[in-house]
PDB file of N, CA and C in Angstrom:
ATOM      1  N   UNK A   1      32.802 185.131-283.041  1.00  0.00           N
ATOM      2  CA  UNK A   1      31.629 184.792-282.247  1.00  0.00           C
ATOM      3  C   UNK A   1      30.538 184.159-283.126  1.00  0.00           C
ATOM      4  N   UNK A   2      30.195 184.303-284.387  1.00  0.00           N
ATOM      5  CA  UNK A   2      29.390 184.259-285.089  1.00  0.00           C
ATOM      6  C   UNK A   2      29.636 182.803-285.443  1.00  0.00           C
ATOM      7  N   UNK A   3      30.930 182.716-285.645  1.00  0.00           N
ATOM      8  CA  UNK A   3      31.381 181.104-286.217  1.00  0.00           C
ATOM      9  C   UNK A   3      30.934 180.602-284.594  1.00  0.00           C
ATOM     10  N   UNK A   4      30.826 180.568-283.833  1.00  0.00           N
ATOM     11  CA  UNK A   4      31.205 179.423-282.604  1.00  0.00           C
ATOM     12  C   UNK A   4      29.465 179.250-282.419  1.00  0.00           C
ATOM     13  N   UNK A   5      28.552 180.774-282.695  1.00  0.00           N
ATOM     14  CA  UNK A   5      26.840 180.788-282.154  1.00  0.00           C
ATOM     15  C   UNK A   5      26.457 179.604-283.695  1.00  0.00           C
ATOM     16  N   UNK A   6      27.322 179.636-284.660  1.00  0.00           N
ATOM     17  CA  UNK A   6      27.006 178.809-286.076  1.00  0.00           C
ATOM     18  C   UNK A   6      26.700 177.285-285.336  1.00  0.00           C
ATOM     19  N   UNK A   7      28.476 176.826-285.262  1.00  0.00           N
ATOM     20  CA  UNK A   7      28.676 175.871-284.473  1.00  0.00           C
ATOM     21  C   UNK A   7      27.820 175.021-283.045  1.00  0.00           C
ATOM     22  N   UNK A   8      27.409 176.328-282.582  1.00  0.00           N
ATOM     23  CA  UNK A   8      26.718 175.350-281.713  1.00  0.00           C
ATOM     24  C   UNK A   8      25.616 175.294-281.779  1.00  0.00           C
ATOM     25  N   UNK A   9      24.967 176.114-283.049  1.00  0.00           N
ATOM     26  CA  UNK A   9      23.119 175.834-283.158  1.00  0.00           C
ATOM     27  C   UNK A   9      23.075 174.700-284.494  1.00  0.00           C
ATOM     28  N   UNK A  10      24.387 174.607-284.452  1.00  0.00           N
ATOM     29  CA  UNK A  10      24.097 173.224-285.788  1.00  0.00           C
ATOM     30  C   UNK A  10      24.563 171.782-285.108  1.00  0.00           C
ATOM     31  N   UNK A  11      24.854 171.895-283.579  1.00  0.00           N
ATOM     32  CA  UNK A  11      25.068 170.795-282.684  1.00  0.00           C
ATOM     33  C   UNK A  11      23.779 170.714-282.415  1.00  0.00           C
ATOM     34  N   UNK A  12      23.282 171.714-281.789  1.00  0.00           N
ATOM     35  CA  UNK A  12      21.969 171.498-281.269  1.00  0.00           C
ATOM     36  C   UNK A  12      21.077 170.823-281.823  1.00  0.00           C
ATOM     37  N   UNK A  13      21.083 171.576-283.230  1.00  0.00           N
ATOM     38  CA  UNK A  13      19.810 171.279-284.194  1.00  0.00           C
ATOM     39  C   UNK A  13      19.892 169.705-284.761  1.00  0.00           C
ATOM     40  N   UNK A  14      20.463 169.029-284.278  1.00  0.00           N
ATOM     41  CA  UNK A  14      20.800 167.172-284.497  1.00  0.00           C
ATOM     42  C   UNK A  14      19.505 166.988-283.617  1.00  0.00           C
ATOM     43  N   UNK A  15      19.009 167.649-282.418  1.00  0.00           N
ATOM     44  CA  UNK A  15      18.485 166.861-281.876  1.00  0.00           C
ATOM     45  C   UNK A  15      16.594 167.726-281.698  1.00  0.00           C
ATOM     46  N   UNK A  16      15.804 166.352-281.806  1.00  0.00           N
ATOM     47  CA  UNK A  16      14.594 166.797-281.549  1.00  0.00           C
ATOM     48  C   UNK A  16      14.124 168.015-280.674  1.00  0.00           C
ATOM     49  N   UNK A  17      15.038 167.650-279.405  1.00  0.00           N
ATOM     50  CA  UNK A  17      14.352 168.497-278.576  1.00  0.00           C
ATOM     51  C   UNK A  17      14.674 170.002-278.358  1.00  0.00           C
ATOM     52  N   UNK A  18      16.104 170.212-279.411  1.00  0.00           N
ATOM     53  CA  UNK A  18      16.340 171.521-279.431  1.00  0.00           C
ATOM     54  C   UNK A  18      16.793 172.310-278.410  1.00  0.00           C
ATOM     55  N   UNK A  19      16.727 173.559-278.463  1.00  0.00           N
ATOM     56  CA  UNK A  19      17.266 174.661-277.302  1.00  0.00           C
ATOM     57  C   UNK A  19      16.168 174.378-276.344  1.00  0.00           C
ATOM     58  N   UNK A  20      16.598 174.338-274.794  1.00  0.00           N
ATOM     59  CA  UNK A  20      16.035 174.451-273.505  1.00  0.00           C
ATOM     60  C   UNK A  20      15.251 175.933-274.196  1.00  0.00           C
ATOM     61  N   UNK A  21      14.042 175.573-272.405  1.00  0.00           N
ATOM     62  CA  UNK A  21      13.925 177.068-272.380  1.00  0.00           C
ATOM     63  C   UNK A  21      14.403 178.225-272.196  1.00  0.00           C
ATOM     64  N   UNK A  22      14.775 179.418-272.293  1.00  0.00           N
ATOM     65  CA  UNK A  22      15.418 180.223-271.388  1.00  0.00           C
ATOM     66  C   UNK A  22      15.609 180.521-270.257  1.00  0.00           C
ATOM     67  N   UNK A  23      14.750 179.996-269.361  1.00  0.00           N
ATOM     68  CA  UNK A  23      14.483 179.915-268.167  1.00  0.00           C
ATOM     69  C   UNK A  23      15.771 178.846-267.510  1.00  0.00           C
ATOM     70  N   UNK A  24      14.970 177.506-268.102  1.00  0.00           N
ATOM     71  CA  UNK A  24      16.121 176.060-267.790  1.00  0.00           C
ATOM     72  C   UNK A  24      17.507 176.280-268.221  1.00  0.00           C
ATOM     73  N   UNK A  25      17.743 177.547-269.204  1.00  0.00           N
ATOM     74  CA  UNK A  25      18.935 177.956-269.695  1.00  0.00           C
ATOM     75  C   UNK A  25      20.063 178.394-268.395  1.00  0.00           C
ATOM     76  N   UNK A  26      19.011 179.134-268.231  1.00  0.00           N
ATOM     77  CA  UNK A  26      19.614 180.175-267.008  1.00  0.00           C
ATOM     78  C   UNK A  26      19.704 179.458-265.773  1.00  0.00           C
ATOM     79  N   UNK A  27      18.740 178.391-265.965  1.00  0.00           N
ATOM     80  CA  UNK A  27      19.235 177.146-264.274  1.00  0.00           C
ATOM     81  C   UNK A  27      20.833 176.739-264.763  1.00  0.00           C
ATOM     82  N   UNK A  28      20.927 176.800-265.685  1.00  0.00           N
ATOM     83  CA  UNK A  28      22.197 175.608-265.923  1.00  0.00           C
ATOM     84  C   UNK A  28      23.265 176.619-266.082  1.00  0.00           C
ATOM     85  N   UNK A  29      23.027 177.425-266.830  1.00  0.00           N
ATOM     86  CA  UNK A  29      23.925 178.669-266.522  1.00  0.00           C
ATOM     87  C   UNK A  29      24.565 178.670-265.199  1.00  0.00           C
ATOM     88  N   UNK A  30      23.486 179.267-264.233  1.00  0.00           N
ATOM     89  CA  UNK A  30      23.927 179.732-263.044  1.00  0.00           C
ATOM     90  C   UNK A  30      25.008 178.270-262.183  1.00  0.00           C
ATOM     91  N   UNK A  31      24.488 176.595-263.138  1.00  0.00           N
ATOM     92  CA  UNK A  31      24.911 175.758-262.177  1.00  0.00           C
ATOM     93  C   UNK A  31      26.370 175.705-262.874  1.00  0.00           C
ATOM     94  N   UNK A  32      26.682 176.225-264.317  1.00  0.00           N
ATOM     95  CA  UNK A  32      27.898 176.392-264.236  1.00  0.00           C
ATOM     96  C   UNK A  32      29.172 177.231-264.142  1.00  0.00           C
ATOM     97  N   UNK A  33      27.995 177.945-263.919  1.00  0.00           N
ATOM     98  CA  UNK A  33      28.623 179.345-263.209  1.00  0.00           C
ATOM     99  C   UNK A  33      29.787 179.096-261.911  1.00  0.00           C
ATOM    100  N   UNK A  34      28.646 178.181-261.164  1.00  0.00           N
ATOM    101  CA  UNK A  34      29.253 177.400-260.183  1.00  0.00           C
ATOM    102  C   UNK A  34      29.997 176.726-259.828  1.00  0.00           C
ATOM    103  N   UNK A  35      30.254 175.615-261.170  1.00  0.00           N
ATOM    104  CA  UNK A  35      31.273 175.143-260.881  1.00  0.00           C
ATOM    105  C   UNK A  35      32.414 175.963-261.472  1.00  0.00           C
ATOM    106  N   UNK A  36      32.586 176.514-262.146  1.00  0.00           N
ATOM    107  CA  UNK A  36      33.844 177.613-262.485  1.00  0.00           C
ATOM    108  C   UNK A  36      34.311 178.103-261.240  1.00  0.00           C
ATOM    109  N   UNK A  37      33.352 179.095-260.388  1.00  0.00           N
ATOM    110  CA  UNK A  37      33.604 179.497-259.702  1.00  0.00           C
ATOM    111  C   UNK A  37      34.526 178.630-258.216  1.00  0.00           C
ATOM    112  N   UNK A  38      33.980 177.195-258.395  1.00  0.00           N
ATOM    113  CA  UNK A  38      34.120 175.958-257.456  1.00  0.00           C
ATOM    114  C   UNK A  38      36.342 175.948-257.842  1.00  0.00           C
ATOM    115  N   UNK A  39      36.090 175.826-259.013  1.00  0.00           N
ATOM    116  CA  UNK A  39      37.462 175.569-259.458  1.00  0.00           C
ATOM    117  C   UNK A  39      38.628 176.151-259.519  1.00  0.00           C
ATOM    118  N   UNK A  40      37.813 177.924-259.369  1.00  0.00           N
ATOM    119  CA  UNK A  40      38.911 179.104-259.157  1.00  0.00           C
ATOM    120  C   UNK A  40      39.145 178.824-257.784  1.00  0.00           C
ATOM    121  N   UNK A  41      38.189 178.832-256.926  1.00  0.00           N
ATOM    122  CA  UNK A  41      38.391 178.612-255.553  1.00  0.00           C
ATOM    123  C   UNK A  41      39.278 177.680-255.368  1.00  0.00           C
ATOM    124  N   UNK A  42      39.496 176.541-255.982  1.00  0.00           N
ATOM    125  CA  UNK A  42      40.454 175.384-255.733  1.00  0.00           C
ATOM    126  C   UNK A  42      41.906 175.552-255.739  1.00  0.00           C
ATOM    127  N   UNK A  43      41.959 176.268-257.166  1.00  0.00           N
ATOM    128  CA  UNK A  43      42.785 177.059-257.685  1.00  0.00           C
ATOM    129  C   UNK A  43      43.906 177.896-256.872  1.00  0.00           C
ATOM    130  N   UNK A  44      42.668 179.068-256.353  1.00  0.00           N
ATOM    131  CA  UNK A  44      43.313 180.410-256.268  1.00  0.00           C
ATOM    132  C   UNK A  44      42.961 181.434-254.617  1.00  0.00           C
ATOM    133  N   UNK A  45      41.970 179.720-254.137  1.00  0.00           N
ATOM    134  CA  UNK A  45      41.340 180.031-252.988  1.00  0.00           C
ATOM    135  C   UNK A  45      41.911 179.288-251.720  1.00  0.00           C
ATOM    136  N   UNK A  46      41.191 179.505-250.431  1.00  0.00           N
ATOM    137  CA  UNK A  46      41.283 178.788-249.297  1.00  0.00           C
ATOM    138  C   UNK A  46      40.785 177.113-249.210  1.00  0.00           C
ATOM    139  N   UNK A  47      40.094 176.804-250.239  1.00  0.00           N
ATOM    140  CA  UNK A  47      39.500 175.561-250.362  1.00  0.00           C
ATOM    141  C   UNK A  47      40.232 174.338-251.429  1.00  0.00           C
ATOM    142  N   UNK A  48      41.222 173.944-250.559  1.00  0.00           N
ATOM    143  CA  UNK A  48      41.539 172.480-251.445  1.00  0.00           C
ATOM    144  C   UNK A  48      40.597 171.778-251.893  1.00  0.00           C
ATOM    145  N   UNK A  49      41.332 170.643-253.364  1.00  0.00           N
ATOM    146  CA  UNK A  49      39.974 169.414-253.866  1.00  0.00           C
ATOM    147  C   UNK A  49      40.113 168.579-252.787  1.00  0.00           C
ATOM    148  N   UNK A  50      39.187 167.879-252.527  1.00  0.00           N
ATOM    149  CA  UNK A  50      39.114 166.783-251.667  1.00  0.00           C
ATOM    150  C   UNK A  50      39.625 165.629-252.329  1.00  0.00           C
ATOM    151  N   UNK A  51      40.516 164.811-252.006  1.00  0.00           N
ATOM    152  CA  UNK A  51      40.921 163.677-253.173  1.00  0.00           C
ATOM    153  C   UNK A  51      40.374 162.739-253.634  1.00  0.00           C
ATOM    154  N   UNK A  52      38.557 162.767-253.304  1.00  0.00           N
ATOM    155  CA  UNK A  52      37.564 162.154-254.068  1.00  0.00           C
ATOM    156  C   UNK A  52      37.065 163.168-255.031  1.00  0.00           C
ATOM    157  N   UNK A  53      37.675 164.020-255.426  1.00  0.00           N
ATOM    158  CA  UNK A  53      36.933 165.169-256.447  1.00  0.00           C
ATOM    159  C   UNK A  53      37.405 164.801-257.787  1.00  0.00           C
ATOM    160  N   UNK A  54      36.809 164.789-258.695  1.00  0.00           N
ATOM    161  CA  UNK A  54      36.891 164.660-259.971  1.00  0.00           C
ATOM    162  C   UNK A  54      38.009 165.574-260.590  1.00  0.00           C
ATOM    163  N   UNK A  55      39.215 165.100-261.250  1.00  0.00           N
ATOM    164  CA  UNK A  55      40.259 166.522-261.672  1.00  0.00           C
ATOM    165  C   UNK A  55      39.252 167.150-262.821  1.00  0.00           C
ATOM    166  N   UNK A  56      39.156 168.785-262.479  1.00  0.00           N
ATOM    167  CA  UNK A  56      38.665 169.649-263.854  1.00  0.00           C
ATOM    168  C   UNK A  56      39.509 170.449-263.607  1.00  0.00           C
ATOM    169  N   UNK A  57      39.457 171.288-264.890  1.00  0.00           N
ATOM    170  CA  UNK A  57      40.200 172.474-265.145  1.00  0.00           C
ATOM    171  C   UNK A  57      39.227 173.951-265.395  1.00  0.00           C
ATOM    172  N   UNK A  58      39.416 175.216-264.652  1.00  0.00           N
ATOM    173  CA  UNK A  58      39.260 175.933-264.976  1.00  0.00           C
ATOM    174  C   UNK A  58      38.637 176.340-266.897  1.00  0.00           C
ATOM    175  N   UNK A  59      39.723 176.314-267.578  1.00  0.00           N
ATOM    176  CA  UNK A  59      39.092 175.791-269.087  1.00  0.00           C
ATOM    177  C   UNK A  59      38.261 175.206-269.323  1.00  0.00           C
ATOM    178  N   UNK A  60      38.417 174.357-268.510  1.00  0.00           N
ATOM    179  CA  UNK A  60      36.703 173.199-269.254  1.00  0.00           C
ATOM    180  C   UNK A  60      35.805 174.082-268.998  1.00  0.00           C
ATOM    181  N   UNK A  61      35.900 174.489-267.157  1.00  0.00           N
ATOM    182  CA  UNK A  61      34.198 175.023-266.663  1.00  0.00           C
ATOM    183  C   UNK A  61      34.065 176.628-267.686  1.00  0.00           C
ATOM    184  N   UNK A  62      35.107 176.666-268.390  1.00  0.00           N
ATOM    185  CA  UNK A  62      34.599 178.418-268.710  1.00  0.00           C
ATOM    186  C   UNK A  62      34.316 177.905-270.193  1.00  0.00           C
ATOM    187  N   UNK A  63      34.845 177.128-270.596  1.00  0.00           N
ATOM    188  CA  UNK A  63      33.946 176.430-271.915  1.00  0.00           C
ATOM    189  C   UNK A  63      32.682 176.137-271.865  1.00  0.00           C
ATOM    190  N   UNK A  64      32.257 175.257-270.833  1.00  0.00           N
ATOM    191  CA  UNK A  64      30.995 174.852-270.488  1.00  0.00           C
ATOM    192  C   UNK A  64      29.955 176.385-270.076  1.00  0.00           C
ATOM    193  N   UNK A  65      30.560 177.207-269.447  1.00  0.00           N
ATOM    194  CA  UNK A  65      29.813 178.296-269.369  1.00  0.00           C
ATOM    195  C   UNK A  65      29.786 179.197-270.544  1.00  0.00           C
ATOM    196  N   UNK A  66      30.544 179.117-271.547  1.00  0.00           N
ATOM    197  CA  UNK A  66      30.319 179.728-272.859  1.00  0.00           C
ATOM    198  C   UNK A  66      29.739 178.858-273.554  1.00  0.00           C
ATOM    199  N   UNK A  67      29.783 178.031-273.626  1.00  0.00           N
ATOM    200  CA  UNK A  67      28.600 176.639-274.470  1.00  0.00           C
ATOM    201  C   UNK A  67      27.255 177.150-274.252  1.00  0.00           C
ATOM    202  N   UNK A  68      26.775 177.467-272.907  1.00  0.00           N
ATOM    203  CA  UNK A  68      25.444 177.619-272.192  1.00  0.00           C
ATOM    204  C   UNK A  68      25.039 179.098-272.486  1.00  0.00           C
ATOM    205  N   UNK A  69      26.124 179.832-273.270  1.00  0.00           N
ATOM    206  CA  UNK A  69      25.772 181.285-273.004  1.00  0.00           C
ATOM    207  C   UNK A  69      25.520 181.518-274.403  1.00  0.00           C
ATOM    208  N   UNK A  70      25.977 180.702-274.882  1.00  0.00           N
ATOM    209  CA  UNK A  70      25.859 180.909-276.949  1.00  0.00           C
ATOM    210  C   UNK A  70      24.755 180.071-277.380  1.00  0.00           C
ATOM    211  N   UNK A  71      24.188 178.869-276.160  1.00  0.00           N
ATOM    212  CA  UNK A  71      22.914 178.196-276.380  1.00  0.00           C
ATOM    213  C   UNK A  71      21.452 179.495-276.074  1.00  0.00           C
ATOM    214  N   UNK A  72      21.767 179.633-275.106  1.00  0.00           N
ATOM    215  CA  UNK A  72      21.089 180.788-274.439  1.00  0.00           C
ATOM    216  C   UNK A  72      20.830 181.955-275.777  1.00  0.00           C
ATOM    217  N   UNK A  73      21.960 182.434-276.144  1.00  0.00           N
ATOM    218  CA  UNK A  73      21.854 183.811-276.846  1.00  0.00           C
ATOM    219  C   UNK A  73      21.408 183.097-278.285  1.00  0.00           C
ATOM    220  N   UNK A  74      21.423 182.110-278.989  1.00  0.00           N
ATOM    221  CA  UNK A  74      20.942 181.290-280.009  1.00  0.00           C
ATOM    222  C   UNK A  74      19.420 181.404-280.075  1.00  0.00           C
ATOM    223  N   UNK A  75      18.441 180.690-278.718  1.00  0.00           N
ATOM    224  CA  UNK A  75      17.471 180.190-278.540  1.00  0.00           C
ATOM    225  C   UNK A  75      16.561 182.258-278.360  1.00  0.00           C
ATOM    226  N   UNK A  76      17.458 182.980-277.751  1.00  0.00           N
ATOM    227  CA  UNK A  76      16.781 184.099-277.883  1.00  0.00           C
ATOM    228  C   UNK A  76      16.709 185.472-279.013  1.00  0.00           C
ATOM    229  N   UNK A  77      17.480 184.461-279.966  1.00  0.00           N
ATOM    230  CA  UNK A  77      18.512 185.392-281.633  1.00  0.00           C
ATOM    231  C   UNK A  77      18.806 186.469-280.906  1.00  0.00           C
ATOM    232  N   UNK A  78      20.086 186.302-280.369  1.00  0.00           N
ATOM    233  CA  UNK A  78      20.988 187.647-280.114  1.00  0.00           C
ATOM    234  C   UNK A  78      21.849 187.452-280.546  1.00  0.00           C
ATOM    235  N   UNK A  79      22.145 188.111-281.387  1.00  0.00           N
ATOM    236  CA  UNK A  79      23.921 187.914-281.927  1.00  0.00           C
ATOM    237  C   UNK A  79      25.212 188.366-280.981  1.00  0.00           C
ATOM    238  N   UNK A  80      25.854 187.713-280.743  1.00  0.00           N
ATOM    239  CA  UNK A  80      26.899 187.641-279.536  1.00  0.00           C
ATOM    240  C   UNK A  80      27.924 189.084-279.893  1.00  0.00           C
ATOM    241  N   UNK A  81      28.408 189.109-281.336  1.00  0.00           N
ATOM    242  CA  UNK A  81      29.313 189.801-281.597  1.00  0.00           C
ATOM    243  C   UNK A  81      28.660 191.152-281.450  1.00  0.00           C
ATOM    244  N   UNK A  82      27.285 191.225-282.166  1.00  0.00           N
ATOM    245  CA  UNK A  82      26.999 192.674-282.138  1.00  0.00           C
ATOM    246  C   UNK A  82      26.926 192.675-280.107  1.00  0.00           C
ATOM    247  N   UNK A  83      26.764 192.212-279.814  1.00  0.00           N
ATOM    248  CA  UNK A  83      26.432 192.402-277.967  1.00  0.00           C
ATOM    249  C   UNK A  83      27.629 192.725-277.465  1.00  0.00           C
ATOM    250  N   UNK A  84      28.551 192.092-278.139  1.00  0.00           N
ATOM    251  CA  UNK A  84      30.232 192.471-277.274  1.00  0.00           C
ATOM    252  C   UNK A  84      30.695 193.677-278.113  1.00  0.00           C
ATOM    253  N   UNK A  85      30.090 193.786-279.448  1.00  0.00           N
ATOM    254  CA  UNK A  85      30.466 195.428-280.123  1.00  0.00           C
ATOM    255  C   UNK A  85      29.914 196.657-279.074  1.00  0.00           C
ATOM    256  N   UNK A  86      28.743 196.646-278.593  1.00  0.00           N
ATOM    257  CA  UNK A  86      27.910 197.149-278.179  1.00  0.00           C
ATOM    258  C   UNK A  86      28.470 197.551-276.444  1.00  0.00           C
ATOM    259  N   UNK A  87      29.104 196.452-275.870  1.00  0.00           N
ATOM    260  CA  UNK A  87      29.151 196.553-275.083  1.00  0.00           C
ATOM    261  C   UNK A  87      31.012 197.277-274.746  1.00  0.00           C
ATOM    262  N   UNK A  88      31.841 196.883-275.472  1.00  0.00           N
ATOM    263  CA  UNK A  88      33.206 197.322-275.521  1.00  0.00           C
ATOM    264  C   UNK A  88      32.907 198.661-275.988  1.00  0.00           C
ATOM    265  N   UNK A  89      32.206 199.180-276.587  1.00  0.00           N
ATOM    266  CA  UNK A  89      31.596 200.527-277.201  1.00  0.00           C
ATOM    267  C   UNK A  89      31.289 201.694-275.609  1.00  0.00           C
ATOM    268  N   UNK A  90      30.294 200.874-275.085  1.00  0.00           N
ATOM    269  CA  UNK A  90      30.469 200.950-273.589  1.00  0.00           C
ATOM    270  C   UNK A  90      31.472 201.539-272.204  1.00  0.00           C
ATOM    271  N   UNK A  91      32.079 200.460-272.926  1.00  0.00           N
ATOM    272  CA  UNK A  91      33.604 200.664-271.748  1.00  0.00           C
ATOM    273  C   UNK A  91      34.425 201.444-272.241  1.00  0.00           C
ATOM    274  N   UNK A  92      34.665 201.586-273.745  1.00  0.00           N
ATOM    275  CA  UNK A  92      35.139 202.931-274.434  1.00  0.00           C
ATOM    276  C   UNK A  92      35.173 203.906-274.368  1.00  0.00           C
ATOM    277  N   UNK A  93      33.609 204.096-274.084  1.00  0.00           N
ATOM    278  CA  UNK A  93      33.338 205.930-274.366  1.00  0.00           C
ATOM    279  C   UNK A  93      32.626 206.177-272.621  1.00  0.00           C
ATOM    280  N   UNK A  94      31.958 204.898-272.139  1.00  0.00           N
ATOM    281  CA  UNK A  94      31.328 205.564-270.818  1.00  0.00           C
ATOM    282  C   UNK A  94      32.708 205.442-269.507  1.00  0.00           C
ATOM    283  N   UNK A  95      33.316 204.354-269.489  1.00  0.00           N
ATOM    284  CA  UNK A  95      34.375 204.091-268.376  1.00  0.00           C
ATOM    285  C   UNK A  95      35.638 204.324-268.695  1.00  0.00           C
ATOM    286  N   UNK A  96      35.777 205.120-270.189  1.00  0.00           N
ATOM    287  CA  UNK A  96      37.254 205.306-270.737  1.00  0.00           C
ATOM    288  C   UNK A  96      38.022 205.545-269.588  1.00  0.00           C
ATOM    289  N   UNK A  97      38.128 206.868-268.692  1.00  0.00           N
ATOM    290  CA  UNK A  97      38.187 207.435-267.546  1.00  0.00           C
ATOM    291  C   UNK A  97      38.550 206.954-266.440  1.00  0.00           C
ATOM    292  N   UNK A  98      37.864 205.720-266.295  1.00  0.00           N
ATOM    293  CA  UNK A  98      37.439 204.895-264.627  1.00  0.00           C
ATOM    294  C   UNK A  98      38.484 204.562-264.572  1.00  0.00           C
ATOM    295  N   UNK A  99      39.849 203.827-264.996  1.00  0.00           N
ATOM    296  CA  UNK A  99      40.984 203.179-264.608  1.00  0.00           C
ATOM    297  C   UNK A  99      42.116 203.894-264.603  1.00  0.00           C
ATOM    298  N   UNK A 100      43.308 203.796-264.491  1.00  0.00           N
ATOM    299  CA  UNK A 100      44.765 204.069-264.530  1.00  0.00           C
ATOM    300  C   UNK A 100      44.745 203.427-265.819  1.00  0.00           C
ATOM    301  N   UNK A 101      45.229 204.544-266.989  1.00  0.00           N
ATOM    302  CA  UNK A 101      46.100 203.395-267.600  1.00  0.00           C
ATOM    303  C   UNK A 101      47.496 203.589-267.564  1.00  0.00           C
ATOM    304  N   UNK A 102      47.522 202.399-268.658  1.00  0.00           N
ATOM    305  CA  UNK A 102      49.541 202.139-268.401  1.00  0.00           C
ATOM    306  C   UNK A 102      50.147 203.039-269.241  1.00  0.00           C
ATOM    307  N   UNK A 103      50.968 203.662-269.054  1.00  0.00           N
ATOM    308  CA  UNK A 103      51.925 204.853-269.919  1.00  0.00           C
ATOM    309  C   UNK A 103      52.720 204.253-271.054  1.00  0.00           C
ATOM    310  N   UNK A 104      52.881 204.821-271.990  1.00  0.00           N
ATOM    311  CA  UNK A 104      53.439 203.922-273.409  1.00  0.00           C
ATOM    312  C   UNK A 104      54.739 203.826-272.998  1.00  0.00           C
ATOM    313  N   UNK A 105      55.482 204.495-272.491  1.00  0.00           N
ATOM    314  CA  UNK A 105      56.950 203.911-271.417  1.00  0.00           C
ATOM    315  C   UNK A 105      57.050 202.779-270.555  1.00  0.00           C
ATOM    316  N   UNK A 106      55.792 202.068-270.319  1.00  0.00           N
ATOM    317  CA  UNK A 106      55.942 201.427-269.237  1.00  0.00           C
ATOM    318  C   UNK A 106      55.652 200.004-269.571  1.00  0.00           C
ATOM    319  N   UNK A 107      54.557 199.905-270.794  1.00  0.00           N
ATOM    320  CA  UNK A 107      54.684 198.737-271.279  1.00  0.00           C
ATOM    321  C   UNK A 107      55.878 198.091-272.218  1.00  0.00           C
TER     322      UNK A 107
END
């Protein structure tokens, strides 16, 4: 994580105008939130592309939404890795419990 938040604040930093606000972060976020979501639907949903639709892939839009999320966590110094340590730490010890798991026979 650390290499990719490197990577993309040394793309950024080419240009004058730098990281959006956090605010405008989170507009663009949410708009590609959208289209991800647009593409699973295409995918995996009731909604065919229309055959004027541009071909994307799933991959791209979840790239593009991790691009926006490592710009985001850059512009506010959060380090990504400690956030996903923090948070798998989480699902460890608070939701260990919450699921079925799979039996070592079964995998």
């Amino acid at each position: 994580m650390r290499k990719m938040q490197k990577e993309v604040d040394e793309y950024i930093g080419q240009f004058k105008e730098g990281y959006f606000s956090p605010l405008a972060m989170m507009a663009r976020l949410t708009e590609e939130l959208g289209e991800l979501a647009r593409e699973v639907n295409h995918h995996y949903g009731d909604k065919p592309k229309k055959s004027t639709e541009e071909e994307k892939t799933i991959e791209e839009e979840l790239g593009d939404v991790l691009f926006v999320a490592i710009c985001l966590a850059n512009s506010l110094d959060i380090d990504l890795q400690t956030a996903h340590d923090h948070v798998m730490n989480k699902f460890q010890t608070r939701d260990k419990d919450r699921w079925t798991k799979i039996k070592e026979e079964e995998k």
